[in-house]
C-alpha atoms as a PDB file:
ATOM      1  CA  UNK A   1      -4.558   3.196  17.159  1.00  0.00           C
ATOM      2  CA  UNK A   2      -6.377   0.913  19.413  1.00  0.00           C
ATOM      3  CA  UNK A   3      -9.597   1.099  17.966  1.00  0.00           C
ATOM      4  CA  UNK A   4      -7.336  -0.518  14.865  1.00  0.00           C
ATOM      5  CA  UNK A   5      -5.870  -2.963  16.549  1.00  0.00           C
ATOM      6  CA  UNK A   6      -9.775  -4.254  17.755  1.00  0.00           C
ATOM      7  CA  UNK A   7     -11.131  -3.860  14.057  1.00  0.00           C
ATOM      8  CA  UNK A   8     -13.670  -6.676  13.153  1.00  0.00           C
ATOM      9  CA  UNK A   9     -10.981  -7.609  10.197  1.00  0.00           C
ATOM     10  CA  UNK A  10      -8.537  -8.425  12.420  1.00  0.00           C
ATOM     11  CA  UNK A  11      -9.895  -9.912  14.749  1.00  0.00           C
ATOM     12  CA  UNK A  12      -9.577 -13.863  14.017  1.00  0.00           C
ATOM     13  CA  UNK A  13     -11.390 -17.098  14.839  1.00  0.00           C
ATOM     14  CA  UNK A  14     -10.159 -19.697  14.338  1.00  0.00           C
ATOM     15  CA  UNK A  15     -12.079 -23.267  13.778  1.00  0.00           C
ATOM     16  CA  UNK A  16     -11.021 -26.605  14.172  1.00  0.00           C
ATOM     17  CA  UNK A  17     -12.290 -29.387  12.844  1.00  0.00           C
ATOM     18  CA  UNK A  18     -11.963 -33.017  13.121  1.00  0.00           C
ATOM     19  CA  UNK A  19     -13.137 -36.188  12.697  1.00  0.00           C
ATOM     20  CA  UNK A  20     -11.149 -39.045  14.316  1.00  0.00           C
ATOM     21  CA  UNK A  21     -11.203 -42.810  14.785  1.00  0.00           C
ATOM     22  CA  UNK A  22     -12.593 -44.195  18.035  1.00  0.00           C
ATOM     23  CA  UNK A  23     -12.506 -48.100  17.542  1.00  0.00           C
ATOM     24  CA  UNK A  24      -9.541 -49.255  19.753  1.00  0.00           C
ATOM     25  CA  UNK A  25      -8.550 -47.484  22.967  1.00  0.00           C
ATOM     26  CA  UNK A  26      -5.691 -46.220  21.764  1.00  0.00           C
ATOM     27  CA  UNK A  27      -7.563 -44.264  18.874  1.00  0.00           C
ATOM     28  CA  UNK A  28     -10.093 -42.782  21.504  1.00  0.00           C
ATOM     29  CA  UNK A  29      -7.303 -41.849  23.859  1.00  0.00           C
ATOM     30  CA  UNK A  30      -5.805 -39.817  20.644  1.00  0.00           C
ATOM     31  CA  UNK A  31      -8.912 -38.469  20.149  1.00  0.00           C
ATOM     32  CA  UNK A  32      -9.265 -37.438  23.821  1.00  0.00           C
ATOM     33  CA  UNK A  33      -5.484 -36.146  23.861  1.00  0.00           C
ATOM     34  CA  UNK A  34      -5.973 -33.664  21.231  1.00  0.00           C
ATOM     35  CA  UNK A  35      -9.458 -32.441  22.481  1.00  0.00           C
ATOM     36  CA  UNK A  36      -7.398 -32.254  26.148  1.00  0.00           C
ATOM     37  CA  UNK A  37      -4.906 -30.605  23.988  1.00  0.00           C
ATOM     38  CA  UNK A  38      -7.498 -28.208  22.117  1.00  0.00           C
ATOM     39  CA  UNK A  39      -8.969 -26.752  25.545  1.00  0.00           C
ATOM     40  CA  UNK A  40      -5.512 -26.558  27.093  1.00  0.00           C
ATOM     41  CA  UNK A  41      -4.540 -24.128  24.180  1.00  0.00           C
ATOM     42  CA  UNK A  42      -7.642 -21.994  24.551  1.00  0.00           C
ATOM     43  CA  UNK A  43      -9.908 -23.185  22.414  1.00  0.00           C
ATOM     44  CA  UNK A  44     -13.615 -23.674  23.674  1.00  0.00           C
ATOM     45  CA  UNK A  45     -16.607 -26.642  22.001  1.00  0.00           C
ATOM     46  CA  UNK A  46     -18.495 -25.499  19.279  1.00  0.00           C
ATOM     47  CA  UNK A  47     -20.588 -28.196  18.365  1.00  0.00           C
ATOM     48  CA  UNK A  48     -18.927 -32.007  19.065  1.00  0.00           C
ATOM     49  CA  UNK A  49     -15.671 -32.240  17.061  1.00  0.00           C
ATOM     50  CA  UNK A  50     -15.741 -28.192  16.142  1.00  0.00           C
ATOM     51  CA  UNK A  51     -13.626 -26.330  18.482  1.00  0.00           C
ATOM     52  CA  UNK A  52     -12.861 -22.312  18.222  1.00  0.00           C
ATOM     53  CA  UNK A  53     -10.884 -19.874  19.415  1.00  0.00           C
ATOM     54  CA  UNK A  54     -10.454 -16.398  19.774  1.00  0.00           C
ATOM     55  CA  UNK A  55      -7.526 -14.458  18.384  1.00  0.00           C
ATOM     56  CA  UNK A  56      -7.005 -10.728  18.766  1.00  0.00           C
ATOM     57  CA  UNK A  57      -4.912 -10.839  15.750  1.00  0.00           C
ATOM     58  CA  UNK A  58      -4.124 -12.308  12.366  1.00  0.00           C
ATOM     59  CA  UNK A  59      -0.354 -13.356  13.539  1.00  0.00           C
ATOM     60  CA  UNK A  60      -2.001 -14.314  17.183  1.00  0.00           C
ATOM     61  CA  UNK A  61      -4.230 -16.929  14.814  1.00  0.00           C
ATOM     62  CA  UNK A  62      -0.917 -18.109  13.109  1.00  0.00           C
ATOM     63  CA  UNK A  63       0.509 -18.957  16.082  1.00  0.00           C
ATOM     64  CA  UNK A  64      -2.728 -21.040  17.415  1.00  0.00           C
ATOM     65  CA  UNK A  65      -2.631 -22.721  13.561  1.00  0.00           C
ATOM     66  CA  UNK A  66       0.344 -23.308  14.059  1.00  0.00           C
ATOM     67  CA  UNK A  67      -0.197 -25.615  18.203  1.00  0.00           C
ATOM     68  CA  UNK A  68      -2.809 -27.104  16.751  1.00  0.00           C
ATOM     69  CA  UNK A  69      -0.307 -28.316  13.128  1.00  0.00           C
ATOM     70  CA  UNK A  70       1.954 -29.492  16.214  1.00  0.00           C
ATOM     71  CA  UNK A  71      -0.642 -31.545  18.134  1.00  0.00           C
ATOM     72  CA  UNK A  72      -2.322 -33.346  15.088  1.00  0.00           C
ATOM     73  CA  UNK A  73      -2.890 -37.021  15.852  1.00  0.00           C
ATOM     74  CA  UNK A  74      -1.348 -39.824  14.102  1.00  0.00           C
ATOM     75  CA  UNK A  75      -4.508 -40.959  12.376  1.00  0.00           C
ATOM     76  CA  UNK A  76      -8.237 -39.256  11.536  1.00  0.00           C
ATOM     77  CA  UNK A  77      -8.659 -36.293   9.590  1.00  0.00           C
ATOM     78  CA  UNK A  78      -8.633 -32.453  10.730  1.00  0.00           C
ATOM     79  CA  UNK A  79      -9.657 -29.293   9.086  1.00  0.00           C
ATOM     80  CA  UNK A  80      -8.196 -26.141  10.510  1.00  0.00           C
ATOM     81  CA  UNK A  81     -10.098 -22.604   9.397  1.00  0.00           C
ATOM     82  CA  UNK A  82      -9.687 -19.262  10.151  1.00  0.00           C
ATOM     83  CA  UNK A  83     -11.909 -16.432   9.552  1.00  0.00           C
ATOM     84  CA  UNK A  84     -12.346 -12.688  10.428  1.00  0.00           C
ATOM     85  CA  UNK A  85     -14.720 -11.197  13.393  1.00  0.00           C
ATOM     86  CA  UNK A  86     -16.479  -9.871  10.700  1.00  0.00           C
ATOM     87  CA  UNK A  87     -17.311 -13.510   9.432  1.00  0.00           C
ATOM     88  CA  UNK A  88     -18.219 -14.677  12.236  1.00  0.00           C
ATOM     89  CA  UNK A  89     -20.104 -12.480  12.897  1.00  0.00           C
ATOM     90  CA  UNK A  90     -22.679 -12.970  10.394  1.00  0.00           C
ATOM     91  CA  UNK A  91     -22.687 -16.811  11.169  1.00  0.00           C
ATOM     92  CA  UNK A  92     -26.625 -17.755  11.489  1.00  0.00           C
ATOM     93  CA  UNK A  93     -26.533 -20.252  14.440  1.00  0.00           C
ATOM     94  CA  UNK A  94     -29.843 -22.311  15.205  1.00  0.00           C
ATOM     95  CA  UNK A  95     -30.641 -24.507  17.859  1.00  0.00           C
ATOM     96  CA  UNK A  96     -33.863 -26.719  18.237  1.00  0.00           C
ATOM     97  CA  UNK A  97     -34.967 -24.423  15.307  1.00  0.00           C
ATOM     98  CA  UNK A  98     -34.735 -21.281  17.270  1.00  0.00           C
ATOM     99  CA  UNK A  99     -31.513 -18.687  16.410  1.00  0.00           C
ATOM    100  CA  UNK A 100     -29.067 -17.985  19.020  1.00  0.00           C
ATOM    101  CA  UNK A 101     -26.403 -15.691  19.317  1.00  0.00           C
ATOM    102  CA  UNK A 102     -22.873 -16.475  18.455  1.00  0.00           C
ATOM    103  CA  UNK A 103     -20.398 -17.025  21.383  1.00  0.00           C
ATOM    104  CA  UNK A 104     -18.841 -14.011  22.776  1.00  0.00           C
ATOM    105  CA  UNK A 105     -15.120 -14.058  23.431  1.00  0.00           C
ATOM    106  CA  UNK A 106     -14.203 -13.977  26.910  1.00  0.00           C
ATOM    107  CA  UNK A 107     -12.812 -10.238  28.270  1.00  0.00           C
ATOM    108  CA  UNK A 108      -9.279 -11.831  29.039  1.00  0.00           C
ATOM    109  CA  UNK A 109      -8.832 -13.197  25.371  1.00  0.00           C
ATOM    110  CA  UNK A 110      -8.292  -9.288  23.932  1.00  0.00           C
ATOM    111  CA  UNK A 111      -4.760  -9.495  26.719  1.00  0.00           C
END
């Protein structure tokens, strides 16, 4: 049954996205507040205004959609995705030209 519970099509990521004002002060402390807020929730950078997270579960994912619905700032726009471990895992990620391998999820994010 555990070997179920682990299956790469249950496993979730789950992507934020966001692009958000940053002319006045108040817009770029927003911004900062729901990064601040992003991190605090357990979600790590991906690339500069993409931010994932782990999820050892579809309703574990819900519940991280659902934070990050909560935290939305006033202005800006935000795209929230979620996708199996399968998925993600055939993500092709480059750098400088050269592939990398996709982030692994921390040992303490299957608890």
């Amino acid at each position: 049954m555990k070997a179920s519970r682990l299956s790469e099509y249950r496993v979730m990521w789950v992507f934020v996205f966001f692009d958000l004002p940053t002319y006045t002060a108040l817009e770029r402390k927003a911004a900062s507040g729901f990064r601040q807020s992003l991190l605090r929730d357990g979600f790590s950078m991906f690339q500069y205004s993409i931010y994932m997270r782990h999820c050892a579960s579809a309703e574990n994912a819900a519940v991280h959609v659902r934070r990050v619905k909560n935290m939305l700032p006033e202005e800006g726009d935000i795209v929230i995705m979620t996708i199996t471990d399968k998925q993600f895992g055939m993500m092709e990620h480059f750098s400088s030209h050269i592939p990398t391998k996709p982030p692994v999820p921390s040992a303490f994010s299957f608890l």
